[in-house]
C-alpha atoms as a PDB file:
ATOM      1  CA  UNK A   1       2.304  -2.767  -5.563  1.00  0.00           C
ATOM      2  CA  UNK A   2      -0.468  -5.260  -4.452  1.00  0.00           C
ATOM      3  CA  UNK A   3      -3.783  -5.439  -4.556  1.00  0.00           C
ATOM      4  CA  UNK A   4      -5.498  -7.909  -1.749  1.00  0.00           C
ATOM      5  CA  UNK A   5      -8.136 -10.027  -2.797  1.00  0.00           C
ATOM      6  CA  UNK A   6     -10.358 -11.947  -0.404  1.00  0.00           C
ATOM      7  CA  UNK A   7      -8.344 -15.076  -0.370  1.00  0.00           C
ATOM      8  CA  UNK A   8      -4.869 -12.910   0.236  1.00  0.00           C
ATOM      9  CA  UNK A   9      -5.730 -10.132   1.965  1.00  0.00           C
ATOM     10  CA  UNK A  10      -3.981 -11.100   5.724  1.00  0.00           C
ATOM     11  CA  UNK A  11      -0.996 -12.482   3.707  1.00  0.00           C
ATOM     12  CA  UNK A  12      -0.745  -9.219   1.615  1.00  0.00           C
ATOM     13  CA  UNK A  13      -1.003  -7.081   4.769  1.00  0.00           C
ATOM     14  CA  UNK A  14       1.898  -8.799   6.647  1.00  0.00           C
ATOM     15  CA  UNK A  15       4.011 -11.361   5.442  1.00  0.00           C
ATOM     16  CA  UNK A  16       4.473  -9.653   1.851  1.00  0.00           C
ATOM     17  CA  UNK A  17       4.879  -6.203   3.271  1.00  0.00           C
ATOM     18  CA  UNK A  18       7.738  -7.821   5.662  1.00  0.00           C
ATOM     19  CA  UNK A  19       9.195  -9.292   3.168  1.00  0.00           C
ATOM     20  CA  UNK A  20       9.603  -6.699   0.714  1.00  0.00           C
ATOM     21  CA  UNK A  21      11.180  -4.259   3.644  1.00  0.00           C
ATOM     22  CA  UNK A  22      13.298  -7.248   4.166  1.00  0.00           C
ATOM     23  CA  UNK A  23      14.624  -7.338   1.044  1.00  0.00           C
ATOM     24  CA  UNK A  24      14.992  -3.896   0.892  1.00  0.00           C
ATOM     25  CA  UNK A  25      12.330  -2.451  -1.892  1.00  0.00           C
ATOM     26  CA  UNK A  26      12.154   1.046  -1.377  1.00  0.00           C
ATOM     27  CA  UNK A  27       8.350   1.172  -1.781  1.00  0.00           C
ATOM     28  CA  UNK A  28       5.298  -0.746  -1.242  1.00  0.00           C
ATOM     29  CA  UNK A  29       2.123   0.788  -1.996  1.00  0.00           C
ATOM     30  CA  UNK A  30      -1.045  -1.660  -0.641  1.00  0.00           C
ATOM     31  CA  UNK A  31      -4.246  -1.149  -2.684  1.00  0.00           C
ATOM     32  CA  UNK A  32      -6.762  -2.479   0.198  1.00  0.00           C
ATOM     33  CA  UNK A  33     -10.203  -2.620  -0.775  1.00  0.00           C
ATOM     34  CA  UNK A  34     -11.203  -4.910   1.981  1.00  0.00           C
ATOM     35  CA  UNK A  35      -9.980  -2.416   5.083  1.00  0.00           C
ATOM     36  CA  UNK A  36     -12.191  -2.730   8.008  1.00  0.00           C
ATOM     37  CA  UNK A  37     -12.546   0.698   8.475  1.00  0.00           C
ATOM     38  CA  UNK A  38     -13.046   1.186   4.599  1.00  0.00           C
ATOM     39  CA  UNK A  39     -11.013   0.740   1.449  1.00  0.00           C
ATOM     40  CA  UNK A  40      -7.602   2.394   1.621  1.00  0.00           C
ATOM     41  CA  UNK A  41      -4.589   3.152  -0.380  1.00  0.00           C
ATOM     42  CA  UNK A  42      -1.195   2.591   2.085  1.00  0.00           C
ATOM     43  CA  UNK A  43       2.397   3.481   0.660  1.00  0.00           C
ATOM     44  CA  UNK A  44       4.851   2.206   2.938  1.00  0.00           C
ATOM     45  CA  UNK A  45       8.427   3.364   2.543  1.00  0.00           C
ATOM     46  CA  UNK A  46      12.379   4.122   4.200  1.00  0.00           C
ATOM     47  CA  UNK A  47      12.678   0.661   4.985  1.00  0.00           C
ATOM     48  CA  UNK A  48      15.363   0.025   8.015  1.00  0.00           C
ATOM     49  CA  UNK A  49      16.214  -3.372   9.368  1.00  0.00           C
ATOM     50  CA  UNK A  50      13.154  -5.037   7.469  1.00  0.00           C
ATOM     51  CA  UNK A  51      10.530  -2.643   8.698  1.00  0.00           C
ATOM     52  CA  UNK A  52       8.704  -0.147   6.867  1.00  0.00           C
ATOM     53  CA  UNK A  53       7.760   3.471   8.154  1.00  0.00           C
ATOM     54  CA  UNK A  54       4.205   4.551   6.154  1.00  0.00           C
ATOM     55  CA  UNK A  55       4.671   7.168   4.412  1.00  0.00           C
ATOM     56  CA  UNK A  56       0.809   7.812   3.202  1.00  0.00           C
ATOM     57  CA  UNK A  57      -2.561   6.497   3.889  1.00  0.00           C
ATOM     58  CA  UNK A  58      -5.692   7.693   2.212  1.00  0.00           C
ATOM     59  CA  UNK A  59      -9.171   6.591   1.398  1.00  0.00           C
ATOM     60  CA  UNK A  60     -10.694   5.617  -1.653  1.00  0.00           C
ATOM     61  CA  UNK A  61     -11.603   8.546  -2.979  1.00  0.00           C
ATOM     62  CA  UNK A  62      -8.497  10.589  -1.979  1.00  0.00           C
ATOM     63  CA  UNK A  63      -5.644  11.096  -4.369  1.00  0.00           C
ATOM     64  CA  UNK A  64      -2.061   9.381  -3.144  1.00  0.00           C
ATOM     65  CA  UNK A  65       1.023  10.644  -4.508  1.00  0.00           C
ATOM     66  CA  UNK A  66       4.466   8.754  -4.573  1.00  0.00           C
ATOM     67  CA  UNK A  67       7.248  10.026  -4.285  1.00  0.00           C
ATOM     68  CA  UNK A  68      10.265  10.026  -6.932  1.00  0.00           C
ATOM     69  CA  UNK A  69      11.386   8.213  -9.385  1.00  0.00           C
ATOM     70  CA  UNK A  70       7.111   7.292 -10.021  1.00  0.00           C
ATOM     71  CA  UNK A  71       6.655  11.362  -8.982  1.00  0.00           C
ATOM     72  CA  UNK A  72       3.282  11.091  -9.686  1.00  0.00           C
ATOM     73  CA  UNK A  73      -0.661  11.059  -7.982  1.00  0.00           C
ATOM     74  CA  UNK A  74      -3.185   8.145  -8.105  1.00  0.00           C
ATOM     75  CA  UNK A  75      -6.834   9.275  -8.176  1.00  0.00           C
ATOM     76  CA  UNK A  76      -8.107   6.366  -5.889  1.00  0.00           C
ATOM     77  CA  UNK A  77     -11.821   7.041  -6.747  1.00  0.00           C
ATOM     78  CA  UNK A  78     -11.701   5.123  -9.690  1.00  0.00           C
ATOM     79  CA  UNK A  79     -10.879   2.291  -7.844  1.00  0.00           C
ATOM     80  CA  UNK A  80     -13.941  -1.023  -7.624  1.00  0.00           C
ATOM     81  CA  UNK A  81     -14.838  -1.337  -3.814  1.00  0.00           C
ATOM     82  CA  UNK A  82     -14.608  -4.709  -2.154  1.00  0.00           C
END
C-alpha cells in the first residue's frame, strides 16, 4: 500500500508501482489523494512481466474491496482529502 504525498506523488504513481509488479507483489493498492480528476483509491493486481492489470478504481467516498487473503472492504470516505 502507499499513500502519495505532495513531494512523492509522480514517484508513487510510476516508478514504485513498476517496481513492485517487477518484483512480483501480487497487490498494490495506491491511496491517491492528489488525483487530478479527484482523490482515488487504485488496486492494481495479476502482475505479468512487470506490469500490473487494475483491478479496481474508486473515488473517495466509494468503498474498495480486495480480494483474498485481505478479503475485506475499505470505506474510502474516511479518508483526509489532499
Amino acid at each position: 500500500m502507499e499513500i502519495t504525498s505532495k513531494a512523492t506523488a509522480v514517484n508513487d504513481r510510476t516508478h514504485k508501482v513498476a517496481g513492485c509488479a517487477e518484483a512480483g507483489v501480487p497487490l498494490y493498492l495506491l491511496i491517491d489523494g492528489l488525483a487530478r480528476g479527484g482523490p482515488t483509491v487504485t488496486l492494481y493486481g495479476e502482475p505479468t512481466d512487470g506490469v500490473y492489470r487494475i483491478l479496481r478504481t474508486a473515488g473517495f467516498g466509494a468503498p474498495i474491496t480486495l480480494p483474498e487473503p485481505f478479503g475485506l472492504t475499505i470505506n474510502t470516505g474516511e479518508f483526509p482529502v489532499g
